[in-house]
N, C-alpha and C. Protein backbone atom coordinates (compact mmCIF):
# COMPACT_ATOMS: atom_id res chain seq x y z
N UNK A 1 -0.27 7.57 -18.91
CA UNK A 1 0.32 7.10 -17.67
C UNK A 1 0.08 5.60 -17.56
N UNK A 2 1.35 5.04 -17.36
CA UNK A 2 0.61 3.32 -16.78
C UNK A 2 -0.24 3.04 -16.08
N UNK A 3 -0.09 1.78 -16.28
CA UNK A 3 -1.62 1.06 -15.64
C UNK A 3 -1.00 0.45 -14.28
N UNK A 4 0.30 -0.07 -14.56
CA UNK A 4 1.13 -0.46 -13.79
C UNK A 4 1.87 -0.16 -13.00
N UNK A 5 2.14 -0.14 -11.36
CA UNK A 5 2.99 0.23 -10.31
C UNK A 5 4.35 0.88 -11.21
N UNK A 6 4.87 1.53 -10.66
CA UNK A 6 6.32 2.14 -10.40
C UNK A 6 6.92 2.18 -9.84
N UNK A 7 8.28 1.95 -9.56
CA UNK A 7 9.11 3.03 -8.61
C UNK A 7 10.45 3.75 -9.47
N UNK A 8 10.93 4.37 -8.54
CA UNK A 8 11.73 5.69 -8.74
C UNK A 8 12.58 4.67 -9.72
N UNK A 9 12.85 5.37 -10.98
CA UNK A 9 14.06 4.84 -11.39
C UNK A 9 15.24 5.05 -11.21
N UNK A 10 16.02 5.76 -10.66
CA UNK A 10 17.18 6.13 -9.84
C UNK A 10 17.33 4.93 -9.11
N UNK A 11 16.43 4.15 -8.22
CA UNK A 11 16.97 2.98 -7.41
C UNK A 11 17.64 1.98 -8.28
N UNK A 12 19.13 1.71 -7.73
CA UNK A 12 19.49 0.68 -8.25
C UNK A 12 20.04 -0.23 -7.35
N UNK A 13 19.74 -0.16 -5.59
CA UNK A 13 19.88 -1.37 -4.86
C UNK A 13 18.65 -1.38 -4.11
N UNK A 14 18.47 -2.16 -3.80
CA UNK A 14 17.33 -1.98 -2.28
C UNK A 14 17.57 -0.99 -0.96
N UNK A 15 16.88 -0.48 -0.99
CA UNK A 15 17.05 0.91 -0.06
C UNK A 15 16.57 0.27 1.72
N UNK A 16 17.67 0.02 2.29
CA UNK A 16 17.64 -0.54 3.92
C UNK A 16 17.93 -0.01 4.89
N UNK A 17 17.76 -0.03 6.01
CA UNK A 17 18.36 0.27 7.42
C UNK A 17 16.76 0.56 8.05
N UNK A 18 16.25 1.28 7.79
CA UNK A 18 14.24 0.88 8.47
C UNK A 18 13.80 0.45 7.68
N UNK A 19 12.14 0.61 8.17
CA UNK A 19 11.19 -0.29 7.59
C UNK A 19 10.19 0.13 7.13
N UNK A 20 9.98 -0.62 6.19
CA UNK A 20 8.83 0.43 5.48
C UNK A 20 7.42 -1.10 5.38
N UNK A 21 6.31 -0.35 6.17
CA UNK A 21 5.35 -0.91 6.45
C UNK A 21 4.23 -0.30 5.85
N UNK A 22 3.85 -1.64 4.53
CA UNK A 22 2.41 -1.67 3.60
C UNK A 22 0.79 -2.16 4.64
N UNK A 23 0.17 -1.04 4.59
CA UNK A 23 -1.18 -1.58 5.23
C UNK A 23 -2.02 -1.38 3.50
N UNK A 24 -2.56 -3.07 3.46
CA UNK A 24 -3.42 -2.85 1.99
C UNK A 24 -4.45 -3.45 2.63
N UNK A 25 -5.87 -3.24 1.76
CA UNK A 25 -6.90 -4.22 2.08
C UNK A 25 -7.76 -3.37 1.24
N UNK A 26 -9.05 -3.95 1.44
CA UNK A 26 -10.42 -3.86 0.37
C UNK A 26 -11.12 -2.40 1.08
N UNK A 27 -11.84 -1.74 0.07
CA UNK A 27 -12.46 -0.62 0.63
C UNK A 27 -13.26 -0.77 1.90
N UNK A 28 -13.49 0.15 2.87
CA UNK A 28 -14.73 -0.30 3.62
C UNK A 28 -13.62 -1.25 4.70
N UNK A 29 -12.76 -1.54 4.74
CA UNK A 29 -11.94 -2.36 5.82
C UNK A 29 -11.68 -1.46 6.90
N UNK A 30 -11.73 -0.21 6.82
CA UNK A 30 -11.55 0.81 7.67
C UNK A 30 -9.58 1.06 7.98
N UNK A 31 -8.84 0.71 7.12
CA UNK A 31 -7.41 1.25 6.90
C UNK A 31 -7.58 2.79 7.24
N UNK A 32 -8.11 3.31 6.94
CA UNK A 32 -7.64 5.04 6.97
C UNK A 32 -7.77 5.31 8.93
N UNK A 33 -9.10 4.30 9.29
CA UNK A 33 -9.42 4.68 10.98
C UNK A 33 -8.07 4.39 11.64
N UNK A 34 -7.76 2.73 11.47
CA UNK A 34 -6.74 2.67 12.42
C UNK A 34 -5.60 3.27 12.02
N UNK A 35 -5.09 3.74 11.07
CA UNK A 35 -3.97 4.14 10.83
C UNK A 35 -4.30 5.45 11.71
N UNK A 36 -5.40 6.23 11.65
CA UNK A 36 -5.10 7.44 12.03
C UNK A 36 -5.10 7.40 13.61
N UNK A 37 -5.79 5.90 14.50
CA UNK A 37 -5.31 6.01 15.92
C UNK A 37 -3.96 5.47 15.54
N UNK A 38 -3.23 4.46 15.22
CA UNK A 38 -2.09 4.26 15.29
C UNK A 38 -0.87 5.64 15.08
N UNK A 39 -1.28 6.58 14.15
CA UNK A 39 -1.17 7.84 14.54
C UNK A 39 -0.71 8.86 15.35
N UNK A 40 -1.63 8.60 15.98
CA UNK A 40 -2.14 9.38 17.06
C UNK A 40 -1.78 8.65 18.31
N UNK A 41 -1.52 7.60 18.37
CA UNK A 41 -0.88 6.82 19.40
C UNK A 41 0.87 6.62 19.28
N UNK A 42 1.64 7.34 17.90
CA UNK A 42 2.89 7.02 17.94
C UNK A 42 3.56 8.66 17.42
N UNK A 43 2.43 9.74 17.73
CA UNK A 43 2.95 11.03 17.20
C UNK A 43 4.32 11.54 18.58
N UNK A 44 4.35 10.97 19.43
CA UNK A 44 5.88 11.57 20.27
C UNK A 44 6.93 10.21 19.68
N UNK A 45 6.70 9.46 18.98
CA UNK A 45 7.83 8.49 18.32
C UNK A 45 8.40 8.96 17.07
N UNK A 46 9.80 9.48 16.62
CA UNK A 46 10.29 10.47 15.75
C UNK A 46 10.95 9.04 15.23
N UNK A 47 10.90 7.93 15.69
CA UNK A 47 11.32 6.69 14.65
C UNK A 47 10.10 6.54 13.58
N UNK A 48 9.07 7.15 13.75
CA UNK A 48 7.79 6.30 12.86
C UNK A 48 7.12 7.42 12.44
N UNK A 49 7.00 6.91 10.46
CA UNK A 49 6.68 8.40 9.82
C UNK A 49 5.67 7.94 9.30
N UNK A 50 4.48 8.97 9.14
CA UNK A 50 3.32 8.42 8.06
C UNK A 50 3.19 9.59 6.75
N UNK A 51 3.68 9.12 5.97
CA UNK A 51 3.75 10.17 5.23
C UNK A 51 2.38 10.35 4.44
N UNK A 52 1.79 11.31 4.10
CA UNK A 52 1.26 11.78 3.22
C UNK A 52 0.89 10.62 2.11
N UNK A 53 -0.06 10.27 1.47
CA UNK A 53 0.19 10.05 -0.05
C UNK A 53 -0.70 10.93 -0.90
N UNK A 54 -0.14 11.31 -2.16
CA UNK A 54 -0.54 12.16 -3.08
C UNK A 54 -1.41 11.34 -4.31
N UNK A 55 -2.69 11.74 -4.18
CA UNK A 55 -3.93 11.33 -5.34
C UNK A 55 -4.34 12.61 -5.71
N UNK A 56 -5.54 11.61 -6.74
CA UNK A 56 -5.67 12.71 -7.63
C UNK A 56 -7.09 12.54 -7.51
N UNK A 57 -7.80 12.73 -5.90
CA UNK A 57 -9.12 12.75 -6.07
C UNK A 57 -9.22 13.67 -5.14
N UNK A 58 -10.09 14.29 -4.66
CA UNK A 58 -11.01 15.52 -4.36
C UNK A 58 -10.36 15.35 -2.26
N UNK A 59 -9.86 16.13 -1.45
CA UNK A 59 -10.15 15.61 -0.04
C UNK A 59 -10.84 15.74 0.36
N UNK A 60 -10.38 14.61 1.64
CA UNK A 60 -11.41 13.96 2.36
C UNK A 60 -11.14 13.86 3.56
N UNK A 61 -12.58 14.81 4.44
CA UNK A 61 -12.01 14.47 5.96
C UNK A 61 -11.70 13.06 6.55
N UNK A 62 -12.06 11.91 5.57
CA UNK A 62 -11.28 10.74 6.06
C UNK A 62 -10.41 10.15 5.78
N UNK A 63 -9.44 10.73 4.85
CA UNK A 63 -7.90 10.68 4.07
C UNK A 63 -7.30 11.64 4.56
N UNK A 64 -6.03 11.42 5.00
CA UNK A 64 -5.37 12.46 4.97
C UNK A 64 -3.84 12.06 4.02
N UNK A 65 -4.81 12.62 2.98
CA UNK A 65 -3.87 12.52 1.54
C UNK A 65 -3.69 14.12 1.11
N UNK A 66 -2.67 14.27 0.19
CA UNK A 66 -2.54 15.38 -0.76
C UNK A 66 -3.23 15.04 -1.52
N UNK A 67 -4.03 15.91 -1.47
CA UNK A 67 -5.23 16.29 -2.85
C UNK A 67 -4.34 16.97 -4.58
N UNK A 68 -4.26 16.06 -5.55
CA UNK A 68 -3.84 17.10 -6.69
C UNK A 68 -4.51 16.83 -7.90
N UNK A 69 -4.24 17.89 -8.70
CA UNK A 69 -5.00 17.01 -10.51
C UNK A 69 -4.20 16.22 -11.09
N UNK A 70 -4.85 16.02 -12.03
CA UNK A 70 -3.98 15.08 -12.52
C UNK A 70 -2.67 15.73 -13.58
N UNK A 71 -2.88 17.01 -13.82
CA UNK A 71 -2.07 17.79 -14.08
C UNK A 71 -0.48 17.84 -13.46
N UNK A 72 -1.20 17.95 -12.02
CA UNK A 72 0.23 18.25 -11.06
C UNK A 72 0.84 17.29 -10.95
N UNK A 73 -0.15 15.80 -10.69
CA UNK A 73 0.09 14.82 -10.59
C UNK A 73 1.81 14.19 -11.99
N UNK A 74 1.06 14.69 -13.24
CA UNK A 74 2.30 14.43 -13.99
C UNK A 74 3.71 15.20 -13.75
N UNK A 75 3.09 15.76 -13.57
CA UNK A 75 4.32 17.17 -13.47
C UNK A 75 5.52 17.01 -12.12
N UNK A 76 4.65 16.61 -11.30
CA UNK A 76 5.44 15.68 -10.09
C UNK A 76 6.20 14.55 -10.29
N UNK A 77 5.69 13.85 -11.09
CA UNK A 77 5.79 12.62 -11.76
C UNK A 77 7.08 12.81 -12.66
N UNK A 78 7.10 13.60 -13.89
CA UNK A 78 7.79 13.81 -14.40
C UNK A 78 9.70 14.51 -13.53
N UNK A 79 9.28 15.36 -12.27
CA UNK A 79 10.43 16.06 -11.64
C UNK A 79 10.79 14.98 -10.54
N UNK A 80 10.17 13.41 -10.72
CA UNK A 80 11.29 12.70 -9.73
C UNK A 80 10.84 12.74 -8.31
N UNK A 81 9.35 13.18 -8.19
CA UNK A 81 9.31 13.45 -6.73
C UNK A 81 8.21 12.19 -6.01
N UNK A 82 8.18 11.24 -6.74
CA UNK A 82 7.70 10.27 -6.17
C UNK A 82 8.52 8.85 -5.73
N UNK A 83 9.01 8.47 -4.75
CA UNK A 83 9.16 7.12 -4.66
C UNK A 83 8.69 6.06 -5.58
N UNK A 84 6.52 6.13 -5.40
CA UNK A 84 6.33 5.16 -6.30
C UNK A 84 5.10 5.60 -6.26
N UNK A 85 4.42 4.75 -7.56
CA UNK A 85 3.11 4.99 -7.83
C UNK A 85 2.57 4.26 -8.81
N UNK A 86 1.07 4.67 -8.60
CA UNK A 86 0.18 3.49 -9.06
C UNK A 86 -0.96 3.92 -9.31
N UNK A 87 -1.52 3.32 -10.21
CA UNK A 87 -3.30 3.35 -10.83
C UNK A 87 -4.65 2.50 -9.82
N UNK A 88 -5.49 3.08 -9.24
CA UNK A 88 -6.58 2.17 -8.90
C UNK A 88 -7.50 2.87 -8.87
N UNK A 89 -9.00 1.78 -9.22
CA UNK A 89 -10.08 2.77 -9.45
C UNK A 89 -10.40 4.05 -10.12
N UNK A 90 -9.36 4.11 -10.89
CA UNK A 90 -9.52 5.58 -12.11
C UNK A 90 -8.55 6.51 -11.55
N UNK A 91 -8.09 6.53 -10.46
CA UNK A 91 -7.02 7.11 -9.88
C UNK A 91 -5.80 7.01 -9.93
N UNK A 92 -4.72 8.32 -9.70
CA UNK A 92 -3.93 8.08 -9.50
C UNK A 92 -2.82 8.42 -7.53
N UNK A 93 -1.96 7.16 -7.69
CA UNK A 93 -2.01 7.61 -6.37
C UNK A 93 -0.27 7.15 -6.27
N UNK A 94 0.71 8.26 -5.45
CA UNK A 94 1.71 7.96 -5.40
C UNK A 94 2.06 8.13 -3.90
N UNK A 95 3.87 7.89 -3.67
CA UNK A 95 4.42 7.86 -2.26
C UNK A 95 5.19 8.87 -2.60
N UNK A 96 5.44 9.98 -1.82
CA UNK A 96 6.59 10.93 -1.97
C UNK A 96 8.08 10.21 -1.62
N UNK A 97 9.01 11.16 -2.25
CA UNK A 97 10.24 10.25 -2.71
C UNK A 97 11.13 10.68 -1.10
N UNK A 98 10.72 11.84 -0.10
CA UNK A 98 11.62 11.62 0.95
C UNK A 98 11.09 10.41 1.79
N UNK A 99 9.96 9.43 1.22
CA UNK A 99 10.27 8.10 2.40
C UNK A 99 11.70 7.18 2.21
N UNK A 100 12.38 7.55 1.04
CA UNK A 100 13.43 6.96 1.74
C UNK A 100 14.82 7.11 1.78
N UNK A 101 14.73 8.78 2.37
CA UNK A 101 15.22 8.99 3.34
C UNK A 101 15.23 8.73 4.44
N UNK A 102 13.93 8.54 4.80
CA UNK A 102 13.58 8.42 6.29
C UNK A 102 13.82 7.01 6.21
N UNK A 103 13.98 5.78 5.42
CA UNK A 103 14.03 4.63 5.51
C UNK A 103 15.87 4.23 6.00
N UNK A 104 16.19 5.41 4.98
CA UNK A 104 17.93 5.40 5.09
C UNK A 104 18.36 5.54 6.37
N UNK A 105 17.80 6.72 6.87
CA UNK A 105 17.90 6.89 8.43
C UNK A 105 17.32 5.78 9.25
N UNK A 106 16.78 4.88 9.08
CA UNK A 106 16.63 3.81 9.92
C UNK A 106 14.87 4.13 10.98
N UNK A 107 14.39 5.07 10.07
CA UNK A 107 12.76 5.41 10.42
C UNK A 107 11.60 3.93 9.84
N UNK A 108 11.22 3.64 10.49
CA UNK A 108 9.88 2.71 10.45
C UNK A 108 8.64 3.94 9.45
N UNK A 109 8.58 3.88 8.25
CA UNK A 109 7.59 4.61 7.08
C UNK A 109 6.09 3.28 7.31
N UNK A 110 5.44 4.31 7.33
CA UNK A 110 4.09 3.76 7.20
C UNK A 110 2.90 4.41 6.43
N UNK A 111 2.39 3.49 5.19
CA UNK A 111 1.68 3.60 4.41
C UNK A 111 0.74 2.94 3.69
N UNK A 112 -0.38 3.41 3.44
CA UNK A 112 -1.27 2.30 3.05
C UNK A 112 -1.57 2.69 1.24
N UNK A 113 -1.46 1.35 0.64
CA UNK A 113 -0.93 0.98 -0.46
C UNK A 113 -2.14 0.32 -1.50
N UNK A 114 -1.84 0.02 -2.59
CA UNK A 114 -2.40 -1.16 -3.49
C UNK A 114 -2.18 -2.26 -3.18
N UNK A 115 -2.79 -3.27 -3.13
CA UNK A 115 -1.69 -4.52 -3.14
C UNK A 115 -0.93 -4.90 -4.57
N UNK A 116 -1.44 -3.62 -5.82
CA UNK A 116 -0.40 -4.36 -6.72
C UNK A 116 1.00 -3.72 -6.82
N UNK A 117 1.01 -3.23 -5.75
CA UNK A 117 2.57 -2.47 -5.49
C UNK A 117 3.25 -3.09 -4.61
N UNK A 118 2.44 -4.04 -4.14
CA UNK A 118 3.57 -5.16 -2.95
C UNK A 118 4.60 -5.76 -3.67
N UNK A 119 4.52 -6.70 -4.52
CA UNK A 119 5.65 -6.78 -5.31
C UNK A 119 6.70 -6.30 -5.65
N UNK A 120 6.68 -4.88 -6.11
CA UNK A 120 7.75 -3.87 -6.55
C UNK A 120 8.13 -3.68 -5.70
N UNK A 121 7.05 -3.21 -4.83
CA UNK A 121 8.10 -2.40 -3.10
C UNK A 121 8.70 -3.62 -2.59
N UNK A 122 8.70 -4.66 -2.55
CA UNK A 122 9.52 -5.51 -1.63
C UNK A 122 10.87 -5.86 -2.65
N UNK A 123 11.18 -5.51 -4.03
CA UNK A 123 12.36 -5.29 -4.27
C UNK A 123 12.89 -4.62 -4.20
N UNK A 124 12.40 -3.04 -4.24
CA UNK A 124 13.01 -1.68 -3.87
C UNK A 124 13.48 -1.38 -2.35
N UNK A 125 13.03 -1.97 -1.60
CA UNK A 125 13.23 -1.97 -0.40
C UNK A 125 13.64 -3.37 0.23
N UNK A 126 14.80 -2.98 1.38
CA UNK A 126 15.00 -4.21 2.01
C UNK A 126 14.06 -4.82 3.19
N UNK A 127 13.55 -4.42 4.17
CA UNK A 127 12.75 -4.42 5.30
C UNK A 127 11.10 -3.91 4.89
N UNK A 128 10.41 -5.12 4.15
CA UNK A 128 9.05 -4.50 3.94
C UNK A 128 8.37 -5.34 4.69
N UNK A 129 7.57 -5.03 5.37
CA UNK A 129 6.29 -5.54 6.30
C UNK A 129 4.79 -5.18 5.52
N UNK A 130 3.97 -6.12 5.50
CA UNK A 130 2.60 -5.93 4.61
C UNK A 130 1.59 -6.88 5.65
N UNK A 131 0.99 -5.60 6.10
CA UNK A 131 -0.12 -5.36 6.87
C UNK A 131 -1.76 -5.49 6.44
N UNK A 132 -2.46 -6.59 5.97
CA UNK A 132 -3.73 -6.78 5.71
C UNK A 132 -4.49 -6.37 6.75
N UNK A 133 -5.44 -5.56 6.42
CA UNK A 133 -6.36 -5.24 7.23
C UNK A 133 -8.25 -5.33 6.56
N UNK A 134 -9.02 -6.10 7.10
CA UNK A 134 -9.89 -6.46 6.20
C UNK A 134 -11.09 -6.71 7.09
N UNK A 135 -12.23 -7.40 6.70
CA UNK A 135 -13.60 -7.31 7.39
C UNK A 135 -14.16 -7.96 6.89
N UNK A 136 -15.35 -8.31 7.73
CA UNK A 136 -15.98 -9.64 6.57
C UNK A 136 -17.14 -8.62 5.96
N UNK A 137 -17.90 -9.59 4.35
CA UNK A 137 -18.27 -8.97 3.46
C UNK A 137 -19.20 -7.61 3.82
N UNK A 138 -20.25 -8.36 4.77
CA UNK A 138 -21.21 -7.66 5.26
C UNK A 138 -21.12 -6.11 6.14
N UNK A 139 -19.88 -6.40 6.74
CA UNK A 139 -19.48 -5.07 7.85
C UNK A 139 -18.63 -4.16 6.35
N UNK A 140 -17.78 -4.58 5.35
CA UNK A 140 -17.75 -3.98 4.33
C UNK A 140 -18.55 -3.38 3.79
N UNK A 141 -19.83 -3.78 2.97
CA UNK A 141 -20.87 -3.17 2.46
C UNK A 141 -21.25 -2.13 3.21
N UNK A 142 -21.32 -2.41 4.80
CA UNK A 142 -22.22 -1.62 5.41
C UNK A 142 -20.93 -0.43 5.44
N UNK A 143 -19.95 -0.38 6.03
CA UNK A 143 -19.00 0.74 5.64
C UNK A 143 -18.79 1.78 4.26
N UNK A 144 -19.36 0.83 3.20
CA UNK A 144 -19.08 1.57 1.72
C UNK A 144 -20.48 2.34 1.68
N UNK A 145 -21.57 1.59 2.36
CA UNK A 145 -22.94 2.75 1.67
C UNK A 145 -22.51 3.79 2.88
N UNK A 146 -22.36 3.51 4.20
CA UNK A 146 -22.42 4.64 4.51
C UNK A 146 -21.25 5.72 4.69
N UNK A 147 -20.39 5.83 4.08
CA UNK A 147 -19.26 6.73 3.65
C UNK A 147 -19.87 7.06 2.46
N UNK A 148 -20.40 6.71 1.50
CA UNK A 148 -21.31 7.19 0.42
C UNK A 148 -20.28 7.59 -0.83
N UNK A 149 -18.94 7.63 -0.67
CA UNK A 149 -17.98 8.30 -1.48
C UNK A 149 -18.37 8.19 -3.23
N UNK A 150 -18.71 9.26 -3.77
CA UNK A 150 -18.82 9.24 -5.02
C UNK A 150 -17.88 7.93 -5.90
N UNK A 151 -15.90 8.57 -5.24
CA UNK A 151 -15.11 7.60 -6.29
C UNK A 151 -15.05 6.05 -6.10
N UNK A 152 -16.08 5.68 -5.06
CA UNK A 152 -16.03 4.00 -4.79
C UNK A 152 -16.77 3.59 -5.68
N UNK A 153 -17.75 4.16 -6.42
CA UNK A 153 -18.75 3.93 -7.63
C UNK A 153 -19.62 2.90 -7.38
N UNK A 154 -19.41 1.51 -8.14
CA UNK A 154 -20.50 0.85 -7.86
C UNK A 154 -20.25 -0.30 -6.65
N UNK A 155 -20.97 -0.47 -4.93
CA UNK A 155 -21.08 -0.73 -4.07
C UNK A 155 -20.49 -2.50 -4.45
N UNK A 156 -21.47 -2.94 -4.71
CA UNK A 156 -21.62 -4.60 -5.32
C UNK A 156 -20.25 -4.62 -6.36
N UNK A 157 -19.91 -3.81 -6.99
CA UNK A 157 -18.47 -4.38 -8.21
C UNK A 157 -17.45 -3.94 -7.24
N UNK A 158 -17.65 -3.13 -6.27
CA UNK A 158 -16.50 -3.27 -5.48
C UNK A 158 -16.42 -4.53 -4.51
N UNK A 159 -17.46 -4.72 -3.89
CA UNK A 159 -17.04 -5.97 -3.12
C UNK A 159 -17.13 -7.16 -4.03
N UNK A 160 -17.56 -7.48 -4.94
CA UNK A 160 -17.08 -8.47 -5.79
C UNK A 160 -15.77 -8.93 -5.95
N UNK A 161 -14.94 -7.74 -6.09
CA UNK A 161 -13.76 -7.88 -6.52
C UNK A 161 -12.75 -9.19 -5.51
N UNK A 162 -11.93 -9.61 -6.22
CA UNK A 162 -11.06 -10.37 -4.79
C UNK A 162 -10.33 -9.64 -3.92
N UNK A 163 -10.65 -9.77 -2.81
CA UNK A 163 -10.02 -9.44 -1.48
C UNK A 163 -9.18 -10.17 -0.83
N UNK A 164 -9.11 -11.36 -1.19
CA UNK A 164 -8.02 -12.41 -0.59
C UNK A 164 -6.81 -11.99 -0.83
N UNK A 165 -6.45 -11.58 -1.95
CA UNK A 165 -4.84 -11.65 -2.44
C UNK A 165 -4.30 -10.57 -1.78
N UNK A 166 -4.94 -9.50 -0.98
CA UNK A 166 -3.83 -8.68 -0.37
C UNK A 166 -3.32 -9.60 0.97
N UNK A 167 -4.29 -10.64 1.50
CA UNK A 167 -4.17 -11.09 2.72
C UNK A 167 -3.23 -12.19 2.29
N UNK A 168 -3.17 -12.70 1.25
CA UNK A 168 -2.27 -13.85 0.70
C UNK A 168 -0.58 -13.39 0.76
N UNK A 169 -0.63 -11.86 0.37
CA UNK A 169 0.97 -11.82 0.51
C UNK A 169 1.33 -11.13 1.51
N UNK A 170 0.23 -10.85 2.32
CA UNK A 170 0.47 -10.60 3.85
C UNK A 170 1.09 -10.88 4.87
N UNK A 171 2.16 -10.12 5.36
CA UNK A 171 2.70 -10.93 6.67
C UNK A 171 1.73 -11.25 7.99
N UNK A 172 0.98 -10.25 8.17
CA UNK A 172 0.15 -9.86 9.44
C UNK A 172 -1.15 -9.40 8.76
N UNK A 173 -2.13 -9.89 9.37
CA UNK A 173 -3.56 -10.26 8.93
C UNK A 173 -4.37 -9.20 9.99
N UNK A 174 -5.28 -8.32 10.12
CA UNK A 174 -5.91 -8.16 11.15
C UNK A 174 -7.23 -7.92 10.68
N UNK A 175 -8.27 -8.58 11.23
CA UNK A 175 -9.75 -8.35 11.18
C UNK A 175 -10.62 -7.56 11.82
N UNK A 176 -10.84 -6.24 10.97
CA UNK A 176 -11.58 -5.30 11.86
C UNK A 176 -12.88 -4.53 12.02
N UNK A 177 -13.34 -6.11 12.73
CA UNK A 177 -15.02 -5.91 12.72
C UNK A 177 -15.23 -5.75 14.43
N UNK A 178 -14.35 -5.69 14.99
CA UNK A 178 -14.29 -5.33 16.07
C UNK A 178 -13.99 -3.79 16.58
N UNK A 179 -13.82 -3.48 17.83
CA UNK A 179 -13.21 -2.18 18.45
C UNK A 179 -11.96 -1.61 17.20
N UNK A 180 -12.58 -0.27 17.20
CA UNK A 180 -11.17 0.27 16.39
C UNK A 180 -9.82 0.69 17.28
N UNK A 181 -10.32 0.60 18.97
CA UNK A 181 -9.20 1.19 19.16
C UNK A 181 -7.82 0.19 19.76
N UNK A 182 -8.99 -1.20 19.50
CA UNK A 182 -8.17 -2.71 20.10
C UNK A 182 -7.49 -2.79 18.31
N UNK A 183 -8.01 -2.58 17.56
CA UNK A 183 -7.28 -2.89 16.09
C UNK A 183 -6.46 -1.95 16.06
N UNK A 184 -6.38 -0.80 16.35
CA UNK A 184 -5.42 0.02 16.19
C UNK A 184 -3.93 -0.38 16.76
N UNK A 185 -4.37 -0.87 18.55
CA UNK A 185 -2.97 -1.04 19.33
C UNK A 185 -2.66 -2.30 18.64
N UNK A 186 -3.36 -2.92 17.63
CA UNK A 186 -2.32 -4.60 16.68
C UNK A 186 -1.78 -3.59 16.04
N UNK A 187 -2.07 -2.86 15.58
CA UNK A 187 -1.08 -2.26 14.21
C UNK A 187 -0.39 -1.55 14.55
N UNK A 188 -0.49 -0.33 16.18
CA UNK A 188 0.56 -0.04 16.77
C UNK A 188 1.85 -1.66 17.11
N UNK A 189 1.21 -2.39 17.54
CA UNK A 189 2.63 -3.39 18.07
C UNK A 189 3.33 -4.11 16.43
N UNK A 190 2.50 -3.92 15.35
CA UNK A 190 3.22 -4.32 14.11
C UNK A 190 4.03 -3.15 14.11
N UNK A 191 3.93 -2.40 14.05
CA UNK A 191 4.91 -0.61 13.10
C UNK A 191 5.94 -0.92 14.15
N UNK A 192 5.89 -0.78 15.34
CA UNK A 192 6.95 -0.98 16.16
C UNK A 192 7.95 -2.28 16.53
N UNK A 193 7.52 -3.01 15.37
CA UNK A 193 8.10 -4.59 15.68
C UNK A 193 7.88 -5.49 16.57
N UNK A 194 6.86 -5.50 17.03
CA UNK A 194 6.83 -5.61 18.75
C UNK A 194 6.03 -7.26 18.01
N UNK A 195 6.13 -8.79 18.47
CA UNK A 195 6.02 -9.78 18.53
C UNK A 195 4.08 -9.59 18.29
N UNK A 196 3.57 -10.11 17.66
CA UNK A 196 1.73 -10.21 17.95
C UNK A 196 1.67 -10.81 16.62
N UNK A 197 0.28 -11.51 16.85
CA UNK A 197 -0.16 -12.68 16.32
C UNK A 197 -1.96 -12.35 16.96
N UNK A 198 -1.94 -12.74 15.96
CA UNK A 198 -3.92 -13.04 15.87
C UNK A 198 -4.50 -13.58 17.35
């Protein structure tokens, strides 16, 4: 399997009319919290979908991903049923292929991503929004020991890594070392288009 992003090869224009909104950032930024109040704050809105994404690591009451092997994982792979997908951290992790439908229909898709799939997705798609969400080093660390997650492996080579470049091709930046439920309503007024700024 590549090392490298995908998408569907069937696309041969940019797929438009909604929007499809990338939340990326560094482990320990807490992406999975606010997404799940943003959630939970837009579940009577039938414009705004969060779909699922499908990995190939063990679940987790703090993902709400499809759990598969890496077995199924090909086999999915192979029958066309992913939008797109990608390698990180020894993993594999894809988007199911009805987001864009729901994009066709003019639905606001929301998903949190690699940042080395920002690239691809903003040619496959016409309307992409990329949502950094991040923390400074210290409130990181302290998030990664205590989630304890086996597949984050080593604490220090993860935060080593660079964290800037998801915020570099970022439209909207948010820092969340604060209230999760004040970070949440920024990323509710991003998904909904709604004007906000730092």
């Amino acid at each position: 399997m590549s090392e490298s992003p995908s998408i569907a090869p069937q696309q041969i224009a940019a797929i438009g009319h909604g929007r499809l909104v990338l939340v990326v950032g560094p482990s320990g930024a807490g992406k999975d919290t606010l997404l799940g109040l943003a959630k939970a704050a837009l579940t009577e809105d039938h414009d705004v979908v969060f779909p699922r994404r499908i990995v190939t690591r063990e679940a987790s009451a703090a993902e709400d991903n499809v759990s598969v092997t890496a077995d199924e994982f090909r086999r999915e792979l192979d029958h066309g049923d992913f939008a797109a997908h990608w390698q990180a951290h020894g993993l594999s992790y894809a988007l199911p292929i009805e987001i864009n439908d729901d994009i066709r229909a003019g639905r606001a898709v929301v998903v949190n991503v690699s940042r080395t799939v920002i690239g691809a997705l903003r040619q496959a798609y016409a309307n992409v929004v990329v949502v950094a969400i991040t923390a400074p080093p210290d409130v990181l660390a302290q998030r990664l020991a205590a989630r304890a997650r086996r597949s984050d492996g080593n604490i220090t080579e993860r935060l080593s890594r660079n964290v800037d470049d998801a915020a570099a091709h970022a439209d909207v930046t948010i820092v969340n070392a604060g209230s999760a439920d004040y970070h949440s309503r920024q990323l509710v007024r991003v998904i909904r288009n709604e004007c906000w700024r730092e």
